[in-house]
Protein backbone atom coordinates (compact mmCIF):
# COMPACT_ATOMS: atom_id res chain seq x y z
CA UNK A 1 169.72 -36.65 -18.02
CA UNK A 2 167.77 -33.70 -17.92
CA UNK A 3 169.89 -30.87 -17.31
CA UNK A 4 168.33 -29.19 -14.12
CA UNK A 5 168.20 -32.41 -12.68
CA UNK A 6 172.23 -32.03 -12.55
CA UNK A 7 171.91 -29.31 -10.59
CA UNK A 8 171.48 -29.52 -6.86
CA UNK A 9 171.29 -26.66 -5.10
CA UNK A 10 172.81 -26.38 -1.24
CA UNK A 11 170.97 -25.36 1.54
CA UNK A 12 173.38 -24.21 3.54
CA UNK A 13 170.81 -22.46 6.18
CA UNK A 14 170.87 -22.40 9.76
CA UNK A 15 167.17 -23.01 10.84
CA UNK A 16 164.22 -24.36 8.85
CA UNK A 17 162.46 -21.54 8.09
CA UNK A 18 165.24 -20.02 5.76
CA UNK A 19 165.53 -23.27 3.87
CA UNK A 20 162.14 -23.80 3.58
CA UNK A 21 161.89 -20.40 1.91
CA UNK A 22 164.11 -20.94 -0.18
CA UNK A 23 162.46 -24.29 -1.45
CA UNK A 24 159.17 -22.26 -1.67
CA UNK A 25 160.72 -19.89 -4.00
CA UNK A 26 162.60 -22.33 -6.53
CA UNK A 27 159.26 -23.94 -6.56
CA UNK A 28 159.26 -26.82 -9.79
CA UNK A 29 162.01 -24.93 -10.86
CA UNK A 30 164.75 -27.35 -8.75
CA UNK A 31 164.43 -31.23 -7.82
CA UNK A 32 167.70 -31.89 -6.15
CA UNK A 33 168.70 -30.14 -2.71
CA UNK A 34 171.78 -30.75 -0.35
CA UNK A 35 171.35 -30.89 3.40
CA UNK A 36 174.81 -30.53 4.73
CA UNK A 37 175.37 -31.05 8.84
CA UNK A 38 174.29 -27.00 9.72
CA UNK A 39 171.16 -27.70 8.14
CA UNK A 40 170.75 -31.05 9.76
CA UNK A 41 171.86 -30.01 12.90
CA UNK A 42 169.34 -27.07 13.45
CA UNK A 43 166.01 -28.61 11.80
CA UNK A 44 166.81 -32.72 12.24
CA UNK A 45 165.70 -35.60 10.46
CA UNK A 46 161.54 -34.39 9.61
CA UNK A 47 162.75 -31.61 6.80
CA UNK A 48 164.51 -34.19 4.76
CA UNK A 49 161.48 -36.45 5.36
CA UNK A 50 159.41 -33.42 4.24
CA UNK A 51 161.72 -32.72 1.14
CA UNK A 52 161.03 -36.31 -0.20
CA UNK A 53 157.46 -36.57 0.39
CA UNK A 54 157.45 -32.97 -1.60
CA UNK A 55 158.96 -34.98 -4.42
CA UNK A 56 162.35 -33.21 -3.70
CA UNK A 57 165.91 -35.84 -4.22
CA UNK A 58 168.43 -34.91 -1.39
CA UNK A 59 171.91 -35.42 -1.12
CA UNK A 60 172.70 -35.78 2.34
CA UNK A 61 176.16 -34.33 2.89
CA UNK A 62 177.24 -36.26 5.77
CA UNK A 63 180.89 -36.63 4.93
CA UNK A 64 180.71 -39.96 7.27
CA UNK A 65 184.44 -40.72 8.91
CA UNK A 66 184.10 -43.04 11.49
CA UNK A 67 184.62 -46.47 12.07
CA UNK A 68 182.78 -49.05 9.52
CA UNK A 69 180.05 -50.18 11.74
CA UNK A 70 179.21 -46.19 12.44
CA UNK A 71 179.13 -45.71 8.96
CA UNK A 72 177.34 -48.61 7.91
CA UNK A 73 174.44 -47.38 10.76
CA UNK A 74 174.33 -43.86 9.43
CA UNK A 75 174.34 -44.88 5.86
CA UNK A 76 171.34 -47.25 6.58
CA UNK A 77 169.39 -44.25 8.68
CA UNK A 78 169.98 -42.13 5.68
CA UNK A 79 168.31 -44.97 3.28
CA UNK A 80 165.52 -45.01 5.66
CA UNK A 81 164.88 -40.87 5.26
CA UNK A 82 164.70 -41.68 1.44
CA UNK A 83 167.46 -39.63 0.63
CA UNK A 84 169.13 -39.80 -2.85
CA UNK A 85 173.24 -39.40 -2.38
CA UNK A 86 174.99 -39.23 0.78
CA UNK A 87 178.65 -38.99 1.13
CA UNK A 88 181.29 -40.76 2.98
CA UNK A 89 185.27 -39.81 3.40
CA UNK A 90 187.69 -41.44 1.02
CA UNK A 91 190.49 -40.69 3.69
CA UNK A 92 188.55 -43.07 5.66
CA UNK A 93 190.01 -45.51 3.45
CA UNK A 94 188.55 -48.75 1.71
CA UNK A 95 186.81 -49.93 5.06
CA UNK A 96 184.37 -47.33 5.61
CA UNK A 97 183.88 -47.10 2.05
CA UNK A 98 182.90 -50.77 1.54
CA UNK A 99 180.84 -50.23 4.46
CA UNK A 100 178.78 -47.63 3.53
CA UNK A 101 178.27 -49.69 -0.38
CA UNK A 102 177.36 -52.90 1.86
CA UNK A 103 174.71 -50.80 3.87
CA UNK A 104 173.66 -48.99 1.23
CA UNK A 105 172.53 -52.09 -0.86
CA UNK A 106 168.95 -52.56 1.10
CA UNK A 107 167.95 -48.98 -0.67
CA UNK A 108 167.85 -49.44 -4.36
CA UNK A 109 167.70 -45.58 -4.64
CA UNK A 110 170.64 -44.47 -2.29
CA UNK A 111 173.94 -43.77 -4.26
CA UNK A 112 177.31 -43.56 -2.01
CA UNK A 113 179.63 -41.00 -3.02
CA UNK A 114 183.45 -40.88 -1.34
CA UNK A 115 184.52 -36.96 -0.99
CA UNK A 116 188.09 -36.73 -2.48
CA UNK A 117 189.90 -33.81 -1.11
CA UNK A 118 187.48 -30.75 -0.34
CA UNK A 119 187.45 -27.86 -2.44
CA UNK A 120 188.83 -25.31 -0.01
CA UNK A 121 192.03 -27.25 0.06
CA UNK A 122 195.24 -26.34 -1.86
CA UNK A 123 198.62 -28.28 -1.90
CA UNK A 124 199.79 -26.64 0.81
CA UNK A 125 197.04 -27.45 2.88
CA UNK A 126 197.60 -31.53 2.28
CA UNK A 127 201.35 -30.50 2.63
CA UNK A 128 199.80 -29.51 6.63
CA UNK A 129 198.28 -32.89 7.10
CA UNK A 130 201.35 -34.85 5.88
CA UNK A 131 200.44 -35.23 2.62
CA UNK A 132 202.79 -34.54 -0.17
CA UNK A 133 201.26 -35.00 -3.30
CA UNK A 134 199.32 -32.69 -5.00
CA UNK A 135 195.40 -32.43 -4.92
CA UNK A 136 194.47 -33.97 -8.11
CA UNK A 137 196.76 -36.85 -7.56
CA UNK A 138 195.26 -37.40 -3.93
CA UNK A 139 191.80 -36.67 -5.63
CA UNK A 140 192.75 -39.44 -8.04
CA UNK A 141 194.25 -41.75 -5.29
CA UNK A 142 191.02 -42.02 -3.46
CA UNK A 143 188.60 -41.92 -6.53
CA UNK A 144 190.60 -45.28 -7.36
CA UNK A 145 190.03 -46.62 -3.61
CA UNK A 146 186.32 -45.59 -4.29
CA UNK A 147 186.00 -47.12 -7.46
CA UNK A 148 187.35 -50.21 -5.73
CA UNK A 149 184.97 -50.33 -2.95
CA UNK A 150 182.19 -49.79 -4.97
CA UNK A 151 181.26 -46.58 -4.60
CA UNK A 152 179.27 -45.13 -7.07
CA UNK A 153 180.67 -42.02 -7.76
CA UNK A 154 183.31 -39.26 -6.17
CA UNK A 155 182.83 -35.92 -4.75
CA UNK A 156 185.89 -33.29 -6.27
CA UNK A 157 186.81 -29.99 -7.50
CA UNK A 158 185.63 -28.50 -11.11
CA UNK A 159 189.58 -29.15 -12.08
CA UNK A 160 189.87 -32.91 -11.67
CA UNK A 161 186.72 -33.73 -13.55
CA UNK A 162 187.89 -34.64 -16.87
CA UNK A 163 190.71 -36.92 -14.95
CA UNK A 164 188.06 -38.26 -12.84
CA UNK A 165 185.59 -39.47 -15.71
CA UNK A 166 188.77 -40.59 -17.74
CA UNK A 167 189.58 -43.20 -14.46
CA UNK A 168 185.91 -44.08 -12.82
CA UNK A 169 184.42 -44.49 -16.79
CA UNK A 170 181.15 -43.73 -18.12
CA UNK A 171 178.35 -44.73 -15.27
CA UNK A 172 179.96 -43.82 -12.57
CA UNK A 173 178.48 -40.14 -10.55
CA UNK A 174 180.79 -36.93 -10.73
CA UNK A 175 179.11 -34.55 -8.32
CA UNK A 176 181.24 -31.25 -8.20
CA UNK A 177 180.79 -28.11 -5.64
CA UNK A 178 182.69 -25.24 -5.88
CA UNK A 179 181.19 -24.01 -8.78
CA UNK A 180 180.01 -20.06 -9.60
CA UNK A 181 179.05 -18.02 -12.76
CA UNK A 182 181.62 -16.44 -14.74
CA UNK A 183 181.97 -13.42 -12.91
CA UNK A 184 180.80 -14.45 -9.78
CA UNK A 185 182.79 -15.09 -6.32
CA UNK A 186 184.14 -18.64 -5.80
CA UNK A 187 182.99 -18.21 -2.03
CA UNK A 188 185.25 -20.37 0.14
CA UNK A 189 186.58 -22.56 -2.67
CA UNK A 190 189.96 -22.95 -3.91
CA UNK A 191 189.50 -24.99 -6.72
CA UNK A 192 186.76 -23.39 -8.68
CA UNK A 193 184.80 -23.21 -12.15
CA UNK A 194 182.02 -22.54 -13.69
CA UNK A 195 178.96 -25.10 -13.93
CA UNK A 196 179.20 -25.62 -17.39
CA UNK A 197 182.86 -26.20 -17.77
CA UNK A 198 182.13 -29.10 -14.86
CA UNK A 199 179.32 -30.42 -17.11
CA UNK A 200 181.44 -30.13 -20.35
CA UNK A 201 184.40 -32.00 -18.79
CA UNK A 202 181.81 -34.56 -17.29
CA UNK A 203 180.54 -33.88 -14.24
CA UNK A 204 177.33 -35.63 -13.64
CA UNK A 205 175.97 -32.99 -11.05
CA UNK A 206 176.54 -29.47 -10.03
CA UNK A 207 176.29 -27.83 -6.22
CA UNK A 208 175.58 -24.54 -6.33
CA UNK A 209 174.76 -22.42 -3.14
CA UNK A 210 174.79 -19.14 -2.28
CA UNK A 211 174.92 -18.35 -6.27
CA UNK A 212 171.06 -19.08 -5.94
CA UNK A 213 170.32 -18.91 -1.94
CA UNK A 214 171.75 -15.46 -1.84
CA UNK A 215 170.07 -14.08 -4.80
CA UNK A 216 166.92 -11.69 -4.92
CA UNK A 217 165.51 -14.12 -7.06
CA UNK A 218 166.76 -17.22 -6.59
CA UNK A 219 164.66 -18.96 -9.51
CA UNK A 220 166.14 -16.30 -11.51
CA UNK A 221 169.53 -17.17 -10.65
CA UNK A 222 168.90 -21.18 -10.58
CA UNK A 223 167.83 -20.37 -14.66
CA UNK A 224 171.09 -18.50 -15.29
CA UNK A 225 172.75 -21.49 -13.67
CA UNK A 226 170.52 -23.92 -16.29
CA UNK A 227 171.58 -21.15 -19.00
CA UNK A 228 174.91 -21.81 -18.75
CA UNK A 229 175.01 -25.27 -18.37
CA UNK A 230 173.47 -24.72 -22.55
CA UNK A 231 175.94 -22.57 -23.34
């Protein structure tokens, strides 16, 4: 894989306009964006439509938790938008899951990935929710539900990546937010590392956001980004 195509940069923007700017200024310099629910929300359904015709993949962070037939309909609209990834919640459990793989099967291109455990959460914060093990185990719990509902790939933190590729195996997707430059601020993320240390430990894909939407130059700071990921 080419390297900048493992990075996919987030668009974590309120209105159109500001994504759309930010597209205009990474130019051919990034393929792969992330529409998350703000995003999605404010501008609808035409900007991912508009990404893809533009040549542009999208991972469509949905983070679907509802019951299987919801899920299944979502997963299909997403197909139909011609978006690349889209996520569903591995706390859903193995019906949603299988769901969204079953739906997912009349687009050729559209890869289901099952978000583990977010990156803003610690042990403490599953301790809240009534769950007493710690991430990486729950991370690795529901990457082995995923795995058996045929999901192609996970959504973790830059720490459970080597355990992740060690239990899903060669093929399967590793895509990994929470990432930042050495040096720079993890953001919101509890569970953080660097883009290259994600790759190294095999991560398939990258998120990074405001590392490159906050920048004064964010093709500048999507190269650093590719930079490291050489180092």
């Amino acid at each position: 894989m080419e390297s900048t195509s493992q990075i996919i940069v987030a668009l974590d923007c309120d209105d159109r306009a500001a994504a759309q700017n930010i597209v205009d200024q990474l130019g051919d310099e990034c393929r792969f964006y992330k529409v998350g629910l703000e995003l999605l929300t404010a501008a609808g359904p035409g900007f991912i439509k508009h990404l893809v015709a533009r040549g542009k993949e999208v991972f469509l962070d949905l983070k679907l938790f509802e019951i299987p037939h919801s899920v299944a309909g979502a997963v299909r609209a997403a197909g139909a938008l011609g978006v690349s990834l889209v996520t569903v919640h591995g706390m859903g459990g193995t019906g949603i899951m299988t769901a969204a793989v079953d739906a997912a099967r009349d687009f050729p291109e559209l890869r289901v990935l099952a978000l583990t455990v977010v990156t803003s959460m610690t042990d403490s914060d599953l301790a809240d929710i009534g769950v007493g093990v710690s991430t990486e185990s729950q991370v690795l719990r529901l990457a082995g539900l995923a795995k058996q509902a045929g999901c192609h790939g996970v959504i973790a933190s830059p720490q459970e990546v080597s355990a992740l590729r060690g239990l899903l195996g060669g093929d399967a997707l590793i895509v990994i937010p929470g990432v930042a430059l050495p040096g720079g601020s993890p953001g919101e993320h509890a569970r953080p590392g660097t883009p290259q240390a994600a790759v190294a430990a095999g991560a398939s894909h990258v998120v990074v956001g405001r590392t490159v939407t906050h920048a004064m130059d964010p093709a500048s700071a999507f190269r650093r980004v590719h930079g490291n990921l050489q180092v």
